[in-house]
Protein backbone atom coordinates (compact mmCIF):
# COMPACT_ATOMS: atom_id res chain seq x y z
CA UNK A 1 0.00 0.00 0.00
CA UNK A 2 1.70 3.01 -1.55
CA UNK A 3 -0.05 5.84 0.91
CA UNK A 4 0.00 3.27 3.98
CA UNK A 5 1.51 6.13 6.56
CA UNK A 6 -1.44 8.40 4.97
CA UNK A 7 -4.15 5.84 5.61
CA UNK A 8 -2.71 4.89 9.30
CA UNK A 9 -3.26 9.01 9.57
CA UNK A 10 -6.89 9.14 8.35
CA UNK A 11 -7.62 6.20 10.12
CA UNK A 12 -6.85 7.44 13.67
CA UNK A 13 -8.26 10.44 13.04
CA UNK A 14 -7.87 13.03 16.05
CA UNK A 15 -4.84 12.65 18.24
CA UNK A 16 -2.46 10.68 15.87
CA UNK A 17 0.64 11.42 16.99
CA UNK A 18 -0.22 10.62 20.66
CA UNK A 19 -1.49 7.23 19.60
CA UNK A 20 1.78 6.72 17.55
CA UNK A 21 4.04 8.21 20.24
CA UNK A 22 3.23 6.88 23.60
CA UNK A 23 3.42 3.73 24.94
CA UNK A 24 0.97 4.10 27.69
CA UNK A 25 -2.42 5.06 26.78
CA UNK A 26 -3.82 7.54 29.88
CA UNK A 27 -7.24 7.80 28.37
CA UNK A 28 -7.38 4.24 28.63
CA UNK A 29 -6.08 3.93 32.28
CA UNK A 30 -8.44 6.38 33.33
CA UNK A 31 -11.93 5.73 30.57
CA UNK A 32 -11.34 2.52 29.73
CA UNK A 33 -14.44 1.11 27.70
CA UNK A 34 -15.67 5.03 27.29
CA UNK A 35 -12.13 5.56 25.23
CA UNK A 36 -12.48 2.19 24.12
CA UNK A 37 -16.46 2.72 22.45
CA UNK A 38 -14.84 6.31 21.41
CA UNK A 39 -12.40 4.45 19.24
CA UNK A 40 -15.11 2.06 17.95
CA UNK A 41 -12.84 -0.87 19.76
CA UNK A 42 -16.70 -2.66 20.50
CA UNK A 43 -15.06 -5.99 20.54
CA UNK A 44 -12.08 -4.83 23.23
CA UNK A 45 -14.78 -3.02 25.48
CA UNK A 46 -17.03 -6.72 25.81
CA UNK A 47 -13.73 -8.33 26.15
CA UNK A 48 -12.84 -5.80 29.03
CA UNK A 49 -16.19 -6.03 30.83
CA UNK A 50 -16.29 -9.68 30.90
CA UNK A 51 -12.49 -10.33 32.29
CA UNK A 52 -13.63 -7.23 35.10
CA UNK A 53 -16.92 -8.89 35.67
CA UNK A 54 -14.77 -12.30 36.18
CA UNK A 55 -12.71 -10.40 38.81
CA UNK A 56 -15.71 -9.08 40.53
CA UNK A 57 -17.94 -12.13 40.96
CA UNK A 58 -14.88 -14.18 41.79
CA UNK A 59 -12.44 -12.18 44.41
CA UNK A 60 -15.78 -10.10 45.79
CA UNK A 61 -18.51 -12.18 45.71
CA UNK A 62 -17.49 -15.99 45.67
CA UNK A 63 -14.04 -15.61 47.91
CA UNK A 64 -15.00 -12.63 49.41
CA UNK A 65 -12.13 -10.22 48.69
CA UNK A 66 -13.21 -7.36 47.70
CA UNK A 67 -9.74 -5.39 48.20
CA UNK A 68 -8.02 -8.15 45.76
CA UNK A 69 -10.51 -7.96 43.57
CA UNK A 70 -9.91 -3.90 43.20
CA UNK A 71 -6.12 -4.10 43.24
CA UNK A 72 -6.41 -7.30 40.52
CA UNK A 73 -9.10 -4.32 38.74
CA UNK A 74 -6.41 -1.49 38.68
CA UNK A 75 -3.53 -3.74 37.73
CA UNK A 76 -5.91 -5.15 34.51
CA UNK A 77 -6.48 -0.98 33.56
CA UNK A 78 -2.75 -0.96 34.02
CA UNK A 79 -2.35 -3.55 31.48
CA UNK A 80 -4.89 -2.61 29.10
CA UNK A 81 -3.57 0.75 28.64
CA UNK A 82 0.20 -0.21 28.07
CA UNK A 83 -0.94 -2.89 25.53
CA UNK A 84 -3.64 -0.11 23.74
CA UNK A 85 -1.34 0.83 20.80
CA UNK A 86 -0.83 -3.01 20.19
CA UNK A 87 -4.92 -3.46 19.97
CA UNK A 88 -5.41 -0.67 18.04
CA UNK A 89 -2.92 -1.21 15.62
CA UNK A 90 -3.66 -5.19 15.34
CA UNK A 91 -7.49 -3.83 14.87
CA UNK A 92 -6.54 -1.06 12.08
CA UNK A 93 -3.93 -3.32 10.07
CA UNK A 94 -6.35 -6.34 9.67
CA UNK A 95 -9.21 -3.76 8.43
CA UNK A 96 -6.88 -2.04 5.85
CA UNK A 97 -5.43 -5.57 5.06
CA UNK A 98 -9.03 -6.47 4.49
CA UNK A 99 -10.17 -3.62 2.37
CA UNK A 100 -6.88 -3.58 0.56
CA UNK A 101 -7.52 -7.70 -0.42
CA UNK A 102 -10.90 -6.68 -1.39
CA UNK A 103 -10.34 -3.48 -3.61
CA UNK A 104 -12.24 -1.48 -1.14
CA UNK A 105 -12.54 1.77 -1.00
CA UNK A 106 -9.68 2.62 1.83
CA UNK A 107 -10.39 6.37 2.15
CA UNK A 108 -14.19 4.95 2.69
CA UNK A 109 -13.39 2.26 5.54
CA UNK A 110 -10.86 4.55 7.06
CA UNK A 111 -13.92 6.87 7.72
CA UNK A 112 -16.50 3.74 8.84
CA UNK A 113 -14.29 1.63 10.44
CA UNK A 114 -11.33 4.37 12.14
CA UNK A 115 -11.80 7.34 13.43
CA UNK A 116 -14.52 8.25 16.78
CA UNK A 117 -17.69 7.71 17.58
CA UNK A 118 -18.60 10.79 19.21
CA UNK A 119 -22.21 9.51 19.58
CA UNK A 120 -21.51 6.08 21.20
CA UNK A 121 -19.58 8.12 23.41
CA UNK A 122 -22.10 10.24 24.43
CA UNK A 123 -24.74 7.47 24.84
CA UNK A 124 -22.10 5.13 26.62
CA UNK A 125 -21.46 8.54 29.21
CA UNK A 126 -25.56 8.87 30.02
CA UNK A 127 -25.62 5.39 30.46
CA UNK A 128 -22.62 5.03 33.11
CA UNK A 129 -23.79 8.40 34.41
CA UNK A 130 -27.53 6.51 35.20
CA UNK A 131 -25.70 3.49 37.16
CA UNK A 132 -23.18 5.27 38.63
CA UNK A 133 -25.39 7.50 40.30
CA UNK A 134 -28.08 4.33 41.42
CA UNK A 135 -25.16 2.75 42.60
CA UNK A 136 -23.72 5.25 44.40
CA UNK A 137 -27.74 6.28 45.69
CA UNK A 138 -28.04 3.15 46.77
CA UNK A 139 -24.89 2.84 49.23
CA UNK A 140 -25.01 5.96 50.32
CA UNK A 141 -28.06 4.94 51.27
CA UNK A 142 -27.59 1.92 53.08
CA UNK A 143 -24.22 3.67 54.65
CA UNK A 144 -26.54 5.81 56.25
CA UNK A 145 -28.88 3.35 57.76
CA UNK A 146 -25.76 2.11 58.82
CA UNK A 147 -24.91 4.80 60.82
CA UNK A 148 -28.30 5.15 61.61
CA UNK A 149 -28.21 1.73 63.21
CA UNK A 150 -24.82 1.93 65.19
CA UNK A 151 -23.59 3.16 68.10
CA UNK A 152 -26.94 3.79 69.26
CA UNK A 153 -28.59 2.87 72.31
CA UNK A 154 -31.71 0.73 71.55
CA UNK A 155 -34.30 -1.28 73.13
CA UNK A 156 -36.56 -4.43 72.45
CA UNK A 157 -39.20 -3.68 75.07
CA UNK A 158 -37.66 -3.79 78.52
CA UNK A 159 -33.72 -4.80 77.33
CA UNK A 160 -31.73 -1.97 76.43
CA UNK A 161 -27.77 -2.48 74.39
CA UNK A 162 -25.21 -0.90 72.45
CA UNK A 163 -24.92 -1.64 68.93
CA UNK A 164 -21.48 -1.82 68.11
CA UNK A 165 -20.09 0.49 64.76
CA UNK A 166 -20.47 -0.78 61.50
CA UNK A 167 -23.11 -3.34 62.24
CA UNK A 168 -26.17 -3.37 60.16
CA UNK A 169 -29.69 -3.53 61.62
CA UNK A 170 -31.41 -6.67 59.42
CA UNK A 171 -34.88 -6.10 61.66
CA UNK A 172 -36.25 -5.18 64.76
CA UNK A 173 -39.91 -5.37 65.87
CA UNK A 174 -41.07 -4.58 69.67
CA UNK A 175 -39.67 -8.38 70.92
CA UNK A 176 -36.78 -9.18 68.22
CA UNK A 177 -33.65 -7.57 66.59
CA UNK A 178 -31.28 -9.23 64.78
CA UNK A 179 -28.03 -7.36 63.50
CA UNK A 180 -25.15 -8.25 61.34
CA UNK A 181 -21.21 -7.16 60.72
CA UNK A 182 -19.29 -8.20 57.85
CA UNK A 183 -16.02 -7.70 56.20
CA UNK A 184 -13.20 -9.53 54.33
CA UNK A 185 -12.12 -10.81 57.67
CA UNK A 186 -14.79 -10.68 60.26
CA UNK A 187 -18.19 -11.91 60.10
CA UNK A 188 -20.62 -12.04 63.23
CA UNK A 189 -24.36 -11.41 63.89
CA UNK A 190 -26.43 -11.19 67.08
CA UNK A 191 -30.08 -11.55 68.21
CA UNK A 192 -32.08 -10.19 71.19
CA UNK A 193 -34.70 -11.38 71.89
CA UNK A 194 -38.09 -11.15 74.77
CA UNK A 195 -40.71 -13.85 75.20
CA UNK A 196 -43.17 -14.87 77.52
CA UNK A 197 -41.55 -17.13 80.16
CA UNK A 198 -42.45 -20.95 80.33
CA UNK A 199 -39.29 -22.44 82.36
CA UNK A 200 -38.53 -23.08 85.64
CA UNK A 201 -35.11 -21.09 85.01
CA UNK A 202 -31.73 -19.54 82.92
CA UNK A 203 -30.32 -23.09 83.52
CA UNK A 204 -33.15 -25.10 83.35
CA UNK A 205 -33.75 -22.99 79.21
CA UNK A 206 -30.17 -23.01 78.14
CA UNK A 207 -29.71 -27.14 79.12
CA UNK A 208 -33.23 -28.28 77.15
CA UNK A 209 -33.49 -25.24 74.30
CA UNK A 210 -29.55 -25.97 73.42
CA UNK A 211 -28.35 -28.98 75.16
CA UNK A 212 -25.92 -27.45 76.89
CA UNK A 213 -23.67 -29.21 80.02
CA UNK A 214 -21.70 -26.29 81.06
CA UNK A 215 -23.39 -23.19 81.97
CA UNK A 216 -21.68 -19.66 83.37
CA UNK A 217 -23.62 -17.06 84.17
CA UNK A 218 -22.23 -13.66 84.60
CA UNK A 219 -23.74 -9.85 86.42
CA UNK A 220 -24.21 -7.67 84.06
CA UNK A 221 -25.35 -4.00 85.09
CA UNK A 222 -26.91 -5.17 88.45
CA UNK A 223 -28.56 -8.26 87.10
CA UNK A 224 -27.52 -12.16 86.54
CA UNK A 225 -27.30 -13.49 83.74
CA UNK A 226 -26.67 -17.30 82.67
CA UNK A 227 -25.06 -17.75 79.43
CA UNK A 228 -23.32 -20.81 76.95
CA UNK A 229 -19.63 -20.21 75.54
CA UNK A 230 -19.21 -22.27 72.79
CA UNK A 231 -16.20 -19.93 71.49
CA UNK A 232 -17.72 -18.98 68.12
CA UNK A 233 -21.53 -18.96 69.44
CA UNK A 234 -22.57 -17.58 73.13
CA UNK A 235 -26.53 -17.86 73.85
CA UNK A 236 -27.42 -15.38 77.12
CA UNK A 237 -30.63 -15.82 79.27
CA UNK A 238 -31.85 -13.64 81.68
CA UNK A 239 -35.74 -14.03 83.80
CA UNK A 240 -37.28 -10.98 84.53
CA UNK A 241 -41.05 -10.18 85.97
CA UNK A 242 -42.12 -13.28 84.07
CA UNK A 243 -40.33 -12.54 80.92
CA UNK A 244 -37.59 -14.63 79.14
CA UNK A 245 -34.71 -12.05 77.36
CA UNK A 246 -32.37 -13.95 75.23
CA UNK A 247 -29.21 -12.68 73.17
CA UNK A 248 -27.40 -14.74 70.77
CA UNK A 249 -23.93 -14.11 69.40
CA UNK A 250 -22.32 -15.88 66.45
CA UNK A 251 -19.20 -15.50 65.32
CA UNK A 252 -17.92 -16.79 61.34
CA UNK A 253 -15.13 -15.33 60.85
CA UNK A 254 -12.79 -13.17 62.97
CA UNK A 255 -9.96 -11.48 62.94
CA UNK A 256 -10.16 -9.52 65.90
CA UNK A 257 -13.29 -7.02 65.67
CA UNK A 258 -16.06 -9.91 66.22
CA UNK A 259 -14.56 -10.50 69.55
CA UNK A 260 -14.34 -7.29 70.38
CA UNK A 261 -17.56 -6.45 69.46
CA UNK A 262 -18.96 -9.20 71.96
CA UNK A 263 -17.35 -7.99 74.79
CA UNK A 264 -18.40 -4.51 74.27
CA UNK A 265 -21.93 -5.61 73.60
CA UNK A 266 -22.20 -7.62 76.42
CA UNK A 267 -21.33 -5.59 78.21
CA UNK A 268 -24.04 -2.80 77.35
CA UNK A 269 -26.93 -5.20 78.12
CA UNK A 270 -28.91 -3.39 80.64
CA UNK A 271 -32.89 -4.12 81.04
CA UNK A 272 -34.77 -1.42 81.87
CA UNK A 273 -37.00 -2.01 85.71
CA UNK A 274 -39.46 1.13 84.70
C-alpha cells in the first residue's frame, strides 16, 4: 500500500501522533471502555467487561475479597492501557489488510471503520452516568442506615444495648432484633430477643433449648445473667417479671473485631426495671 503512513493518519483520526508516540495510553487507564467505544474498539470493550466482571464475581462475591478484587481491577487498567497501541494497531492493520484484499474503498473504511464515535460516546457517558449515580444512591443509602443503626442505644421492650459500629440492623420489631457485621475478615451477627416465660429457670432454658452441660452465668449492670460459651456462638438468658430475654452471638469469621464487638456488647446489656 503506496499511501500506507497516509491511511494509518486518516484512520486514527484526532490525536495521531499521541497514539503513535506513547506507549501508555492515559485515556485508557483512566476511561477505559468510554475511550475504548470512542475508538469504535466494540469488541475490546465486551472483552474488558467480561475479564472485570470475572474479577468481581470471583475475588468479591465468591471468595470474598473485595480489596483483591480492586487491586487485581487497577492492575488489569494498568495492562490494558500499556498494551492499547498493540490493539489498536492489530485492529486497524487487519481492516486495511481487508479492504486492501478486497479493492475497497480505503479512504471509505478509514472513515467507517477508524476514526470516533462521538455519539456512542455520548450514549455510553448517560448510560454510566444513570448506574453510577443508582449505585452510588443506593450505598449511600444503606451507609446511612448504617450509621443510623450503630452506636446507638436501643431497646426491644424492657432490654436496652449498644450496637457496636459498623453493624447493620437486618430487623427489629417490639420483641426481636437481629443485626449483622461483615467484612473480608470478620463476620458475626447477634439476636435479642423477649418472650413470655415458660421455664422453671436460665439453667433449666439453656440445658433443654440448646443442650448445653456447662453453663456460666455472669452480672451484668446489676442483674444475673446465665449464658453458653461455645467460642464462636454464646446464647445469654436472663428471667425478669415473668419474661424470658435472650441474646445470641455468632461468630464466622474473625480477625479480631467480632470479639471485640462481643465484649463490648455484652457488656451494654442493661434491662430497663421502669
Amino acid at each position: 500500500m503506496d499511501n500506507n503512513i497516509e491511511y494509518i493518519k486518516e484512520y486514527i483520526g484526532p490525536n495521531y501522533e499521541k497514539i503513535i508516540n506513547n506507549t501508555f495510553s492515559w485515556p485508557t487507564f483512566l476511561f477505559s471502555i468510554l475511550y475504548f467505544i470512542y475508538r469504535k474498539l466494540y469488541l475490546y470493550t465486551i472483552l474488558y467487561l467480561i475479564i472485570n466482571a470475572i474479577i468481581i464475581i470471583v475475588f468479591e462475591y465468591v471468595l470474598n475479597l473485595s480489596i483483591l478484587s480492586s487491586i487485581l481491577s487497577i492492575v488489569l487498567s494498568f495492562i490494558v492501557a500499556f498494551k492499547f497501541k498493540d490493539l489498536y494497531f492489530y485492529k486497524m492493520n487487519k481492516e486495511l489488510k481487508k479492504a486492501q484484499e478486497q479493492n475497497l474503498d480505503i479512504h471509505e473504511v478509514c472513515k467507517k471503520k477508524g476514526g470516533v464515535n462521538k455519539l456512542g460516546l455520548v450514549i455510553a457517558l448517560i448510560i454510566y452516568l444513570v448506574l453510577y449515580g443508582y449505585v452510588s444512591y443506593d450505598t449511600a443509602k444503606e451507609y446511612i442506615n448504617e450509621m443510623n443503626n450503630s452506636s446507638n442505644d436501643e431497646e426491644v421492650i424492657n432490654i436496652e444495648y449498644s450496637v457496636p459500629d459498623g453493624y447493620k440492623n437486618n430487623y427489629v420489631s417490639d420483641s426481636y432484633a437481629s443485626y449483622e457485621y461483615k467484612d473480608d475478615f470478620n463476620e458475626c451477627n447477634f439476636i435479642v430477643q423477649i418472650m413470655d416465660n415458660k421455664y422453671e429457670s436460665e439453667s433449666y432454658y439453656l440445658s433443654n433449648v440448646y443442650k448445653a452441660n456447662i453453663i456460666n452465668d455472669i452480672e451484668i449492670q446489676n442483674h444475673k445473667w446465665y449464658y453458653i460459651d461455645n467460642q464462636t456462638s454464646y446464647i445469654y438468658a436472663l428471667i425478669y417479671k415473668d419474661k424470658l430475654f435472650t441474646l445470641n452471638y455468632y461468630i464466622t469469621k474473625d480477625n479480631g473485631k467480632c470479639s471485640n464487638y462481643y465484649n463490648e456488647l455484652i457488656n451494654t446489656l442493661k434491662i430497663n426495671e421502669a
